[in-house]
Protein backbone atom coordinates (compact mmCIF):
# COMPACT_ATOMS: atom_id res chain seq x y z
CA UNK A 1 -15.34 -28.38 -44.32
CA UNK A 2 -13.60 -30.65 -42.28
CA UNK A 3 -10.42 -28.54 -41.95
CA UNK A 4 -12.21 -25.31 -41.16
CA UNK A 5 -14.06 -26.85 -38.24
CA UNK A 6 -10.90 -28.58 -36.53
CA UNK A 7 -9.90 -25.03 -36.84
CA UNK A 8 -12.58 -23.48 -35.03
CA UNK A 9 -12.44 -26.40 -32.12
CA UNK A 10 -8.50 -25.91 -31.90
CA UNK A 11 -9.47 -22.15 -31.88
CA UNK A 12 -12.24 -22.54 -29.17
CA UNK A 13 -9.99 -24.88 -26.94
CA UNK A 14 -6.85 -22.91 -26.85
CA UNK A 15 -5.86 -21.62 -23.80
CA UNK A 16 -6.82 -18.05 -22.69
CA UNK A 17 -4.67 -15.91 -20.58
CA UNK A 18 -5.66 -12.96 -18.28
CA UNK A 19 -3.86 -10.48 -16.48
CA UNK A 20 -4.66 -9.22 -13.23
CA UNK A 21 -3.83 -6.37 -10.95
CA UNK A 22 -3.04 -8.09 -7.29
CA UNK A 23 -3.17 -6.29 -3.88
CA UNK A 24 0.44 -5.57 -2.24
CA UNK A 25 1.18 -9.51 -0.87
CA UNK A 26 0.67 -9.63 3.28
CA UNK A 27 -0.68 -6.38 3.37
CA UNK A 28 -3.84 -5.65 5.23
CA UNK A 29 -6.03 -5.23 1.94
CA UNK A 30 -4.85 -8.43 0.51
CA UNK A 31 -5.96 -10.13 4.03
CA UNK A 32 -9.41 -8.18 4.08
CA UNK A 33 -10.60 -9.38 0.49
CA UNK A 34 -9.44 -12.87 1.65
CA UNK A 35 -10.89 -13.19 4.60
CA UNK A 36 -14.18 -11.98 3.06
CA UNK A 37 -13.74 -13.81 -0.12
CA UNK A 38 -12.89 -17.23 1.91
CA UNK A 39 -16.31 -16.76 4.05
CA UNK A 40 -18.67 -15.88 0.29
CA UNK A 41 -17.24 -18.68 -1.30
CA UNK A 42 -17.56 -21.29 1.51
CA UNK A 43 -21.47 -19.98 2.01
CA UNK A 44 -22.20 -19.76 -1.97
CA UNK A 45 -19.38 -20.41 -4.09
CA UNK A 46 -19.28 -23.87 -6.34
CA UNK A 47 -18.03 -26.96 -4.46
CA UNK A 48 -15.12 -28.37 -5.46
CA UNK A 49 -13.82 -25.12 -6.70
CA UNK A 50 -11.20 -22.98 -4.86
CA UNK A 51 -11.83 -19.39 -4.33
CA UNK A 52 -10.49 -17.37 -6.86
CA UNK A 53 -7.33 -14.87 -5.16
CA UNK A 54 -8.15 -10.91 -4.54
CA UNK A 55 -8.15 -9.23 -8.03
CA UNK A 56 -8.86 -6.41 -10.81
CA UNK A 57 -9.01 -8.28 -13.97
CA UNK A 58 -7.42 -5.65 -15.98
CA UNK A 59 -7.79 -7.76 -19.75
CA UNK A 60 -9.40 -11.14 -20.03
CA UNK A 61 -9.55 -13.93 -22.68
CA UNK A 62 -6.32 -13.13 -24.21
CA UNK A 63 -4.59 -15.48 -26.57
CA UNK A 64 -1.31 -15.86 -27.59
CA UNK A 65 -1.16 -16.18 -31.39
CA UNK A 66 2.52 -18.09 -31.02
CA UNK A 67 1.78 -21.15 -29.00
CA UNK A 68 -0.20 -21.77 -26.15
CA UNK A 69 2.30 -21.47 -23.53
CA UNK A 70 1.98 -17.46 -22.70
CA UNK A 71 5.01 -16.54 -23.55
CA UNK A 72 4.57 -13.76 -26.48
CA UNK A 73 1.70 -12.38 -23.64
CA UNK A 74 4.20 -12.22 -21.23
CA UNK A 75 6.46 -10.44 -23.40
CA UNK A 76 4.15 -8.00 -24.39
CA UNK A 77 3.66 -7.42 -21.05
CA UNK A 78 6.69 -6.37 -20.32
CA UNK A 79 6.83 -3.84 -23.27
CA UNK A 80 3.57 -2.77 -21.86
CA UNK A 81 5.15 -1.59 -18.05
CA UNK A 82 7.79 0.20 -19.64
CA UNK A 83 4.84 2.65 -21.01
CA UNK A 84 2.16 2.80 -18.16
CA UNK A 85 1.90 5.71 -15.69
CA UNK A 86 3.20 4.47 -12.19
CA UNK A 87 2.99 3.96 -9.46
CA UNK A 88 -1.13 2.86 -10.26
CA UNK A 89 -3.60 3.26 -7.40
CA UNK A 90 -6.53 0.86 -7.55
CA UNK A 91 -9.45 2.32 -5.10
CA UNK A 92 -12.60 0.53 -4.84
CA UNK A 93 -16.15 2.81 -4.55
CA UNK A 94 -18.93 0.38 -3.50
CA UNK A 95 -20.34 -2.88 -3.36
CA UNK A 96 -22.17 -4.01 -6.26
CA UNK A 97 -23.69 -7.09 -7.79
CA UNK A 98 -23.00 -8.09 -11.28
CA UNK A 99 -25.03 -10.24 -14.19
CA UNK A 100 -22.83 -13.08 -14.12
CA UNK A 101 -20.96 -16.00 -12.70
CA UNK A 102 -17.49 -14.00 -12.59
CA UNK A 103 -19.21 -10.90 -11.17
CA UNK A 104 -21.75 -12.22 -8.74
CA UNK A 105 -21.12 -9.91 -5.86
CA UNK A 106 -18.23 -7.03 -6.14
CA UNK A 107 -16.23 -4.20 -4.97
CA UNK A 108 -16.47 -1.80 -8.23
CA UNK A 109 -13.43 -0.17 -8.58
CA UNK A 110 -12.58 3.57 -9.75
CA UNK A 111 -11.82 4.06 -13.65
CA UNK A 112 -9.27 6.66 -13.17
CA UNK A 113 -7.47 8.11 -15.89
CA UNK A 114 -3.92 6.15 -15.29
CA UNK A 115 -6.28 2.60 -15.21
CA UNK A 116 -8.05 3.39 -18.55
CA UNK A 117 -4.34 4.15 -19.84
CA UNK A 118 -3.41 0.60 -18.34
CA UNK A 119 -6.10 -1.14 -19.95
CA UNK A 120 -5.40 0.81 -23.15
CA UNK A 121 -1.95 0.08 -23.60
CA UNK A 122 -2.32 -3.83 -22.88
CA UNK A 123 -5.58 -4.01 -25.55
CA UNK A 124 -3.22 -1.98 -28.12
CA UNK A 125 -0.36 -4.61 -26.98
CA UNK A 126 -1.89 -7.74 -26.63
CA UNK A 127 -4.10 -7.25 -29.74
CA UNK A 128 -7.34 -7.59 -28.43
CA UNK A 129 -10.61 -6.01 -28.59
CA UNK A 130 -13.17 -5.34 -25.37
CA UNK A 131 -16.19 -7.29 -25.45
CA UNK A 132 -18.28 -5.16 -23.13
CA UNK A 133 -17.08 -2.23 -21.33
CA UNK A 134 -14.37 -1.96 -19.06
CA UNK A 135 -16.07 -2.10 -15.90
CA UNK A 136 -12.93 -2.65 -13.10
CA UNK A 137 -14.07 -4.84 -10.06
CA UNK A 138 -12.74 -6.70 -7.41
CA UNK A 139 -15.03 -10.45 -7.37
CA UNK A 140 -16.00 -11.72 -4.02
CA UNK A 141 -17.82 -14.70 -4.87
CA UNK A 142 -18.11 -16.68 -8.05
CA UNK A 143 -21.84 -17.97 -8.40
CA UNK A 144 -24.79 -18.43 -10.38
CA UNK A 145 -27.32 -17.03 -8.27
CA UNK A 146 -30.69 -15.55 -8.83
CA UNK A 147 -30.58 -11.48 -8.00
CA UNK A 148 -32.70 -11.71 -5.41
CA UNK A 149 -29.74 -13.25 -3.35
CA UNK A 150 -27.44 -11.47 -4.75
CA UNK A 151 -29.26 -8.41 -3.27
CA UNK A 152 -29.21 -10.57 0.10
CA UNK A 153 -25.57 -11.11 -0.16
CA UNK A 154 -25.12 -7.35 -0.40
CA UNK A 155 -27.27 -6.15 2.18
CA UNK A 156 -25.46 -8.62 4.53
CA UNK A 157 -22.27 -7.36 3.66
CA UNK A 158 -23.60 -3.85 4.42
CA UNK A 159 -25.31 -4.48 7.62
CA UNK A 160 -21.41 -5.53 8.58
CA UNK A 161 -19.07 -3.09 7.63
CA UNK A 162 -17.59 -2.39 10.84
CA UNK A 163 -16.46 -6.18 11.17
CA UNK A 164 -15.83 -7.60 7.38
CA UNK A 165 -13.55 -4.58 7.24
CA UNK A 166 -15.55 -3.24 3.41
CA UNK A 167 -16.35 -0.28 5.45
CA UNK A 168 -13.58 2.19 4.08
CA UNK A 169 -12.52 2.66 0.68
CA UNK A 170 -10.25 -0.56 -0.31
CA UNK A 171 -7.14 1.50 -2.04
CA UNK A 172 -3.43 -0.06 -2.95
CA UNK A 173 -0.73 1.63 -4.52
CA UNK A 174 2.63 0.71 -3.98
CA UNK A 175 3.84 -2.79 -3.60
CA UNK A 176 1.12 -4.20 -6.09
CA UNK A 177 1.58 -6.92 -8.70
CA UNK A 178 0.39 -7.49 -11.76
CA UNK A 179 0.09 -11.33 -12.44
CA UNK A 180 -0.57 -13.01 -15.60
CA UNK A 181 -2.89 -15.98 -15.32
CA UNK A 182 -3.90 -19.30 -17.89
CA UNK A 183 -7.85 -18.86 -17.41
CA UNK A 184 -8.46 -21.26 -19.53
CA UNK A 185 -11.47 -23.76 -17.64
CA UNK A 186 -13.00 -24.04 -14.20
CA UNK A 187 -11.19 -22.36 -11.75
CA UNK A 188 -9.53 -24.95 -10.30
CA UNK A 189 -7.16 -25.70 -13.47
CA UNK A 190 -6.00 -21.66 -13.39
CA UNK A 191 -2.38 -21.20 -13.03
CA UNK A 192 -0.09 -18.02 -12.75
CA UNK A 193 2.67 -17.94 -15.04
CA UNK A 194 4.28 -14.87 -14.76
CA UNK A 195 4.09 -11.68 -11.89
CA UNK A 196 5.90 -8.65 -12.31
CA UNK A 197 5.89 -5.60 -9.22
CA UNK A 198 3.90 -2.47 -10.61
């Protein structure tokens, strides 16, 4: 009994991995999210904890059944680029607000054909299974708030389109990244470990 539990603590401790689709670096998308991300979180988000980076979390949770250090994710990554459509276009299509601390307030994003392909391919890849459906987003604030201020949030955000630049379509193409992060924790003890142009 013994043995099988320290197996299910090592198994719940391990580290998880995610990877992430990033806006082109300095470009005017990447500074829009920021900007907007950087004013949610200092209003709402959990002190002590940085804001999270501008992001489509295209698989989450992963671990890597070698060691702990990423590397067989990484590589599968890899394999996984070489078989995608590209260039990938990531367009957003309205604010939304989610059911949970990772997808408080959002920009939904598009599920076009080429990103259900991504998503495919890195499942088939990385060997892991969907937990609830893919639902591609863009976080701006990380919270546990009731919905009734998560509806605030929104219609703030609304009522101020023409300034917190949300009031076109958020779309990147070319010049993206795709960046494979340790999620394992609170936010503050992520790390990237590898980023590859897509």
């Amino acid at each position: 009994w013994m043995e099988h539990r320290a197996m299910d603590v090592a198994r719940s401790t391990a580290r998880v991995f995610s990877l992430w689709l990033m806006p082109p670096v300095g470009s005017t998308v990447e500074a829009t999210l920021l900007s907007n991300i950087a004013t949610l979180h200092k209003k709402y988000g959990t002190t002590g904890q940085p804001a999270c980076p501008p992001h489509v979390t295209l698989v989450g949770s992963v671990q890597d059944p070698i060691d702990d250090t990423g590397a067989w994710i990484v590589e599968q990554t890899k394999v996984m680029l070489d078989k995608v459509p590209r260039p990938l276009t990531i367009q957003t299509d309205g604010l939304v607000q989610g059911d949970v601390f990772w997808r408080c307030v959002m920009c939904s994003v598009e599920l076009s054909q080429d990103l259900k392909a991504w998503e495919a391919e890195a499942r088939l890849l990385l060997k892991t299974e969907a937990t609830r459906p893919f639902e591609p987003h863009i976080s701006l604030v990380y919270a546990d708030l009731p919905p009734e201020q998560r509806s605030e949030i929104l219609a703030e955000l609304r009522s101020n389109l023409a300034t917190n630049g949300l009031d076109q379509q958020i779309r990147w193409s070319t010049g993206a990244l795709l960046q494979i992060w340790c999620t394992t924790g609170p936010v503050s003890e992520w790390f990237q470990i590898a980023s590859f142009p897509i």
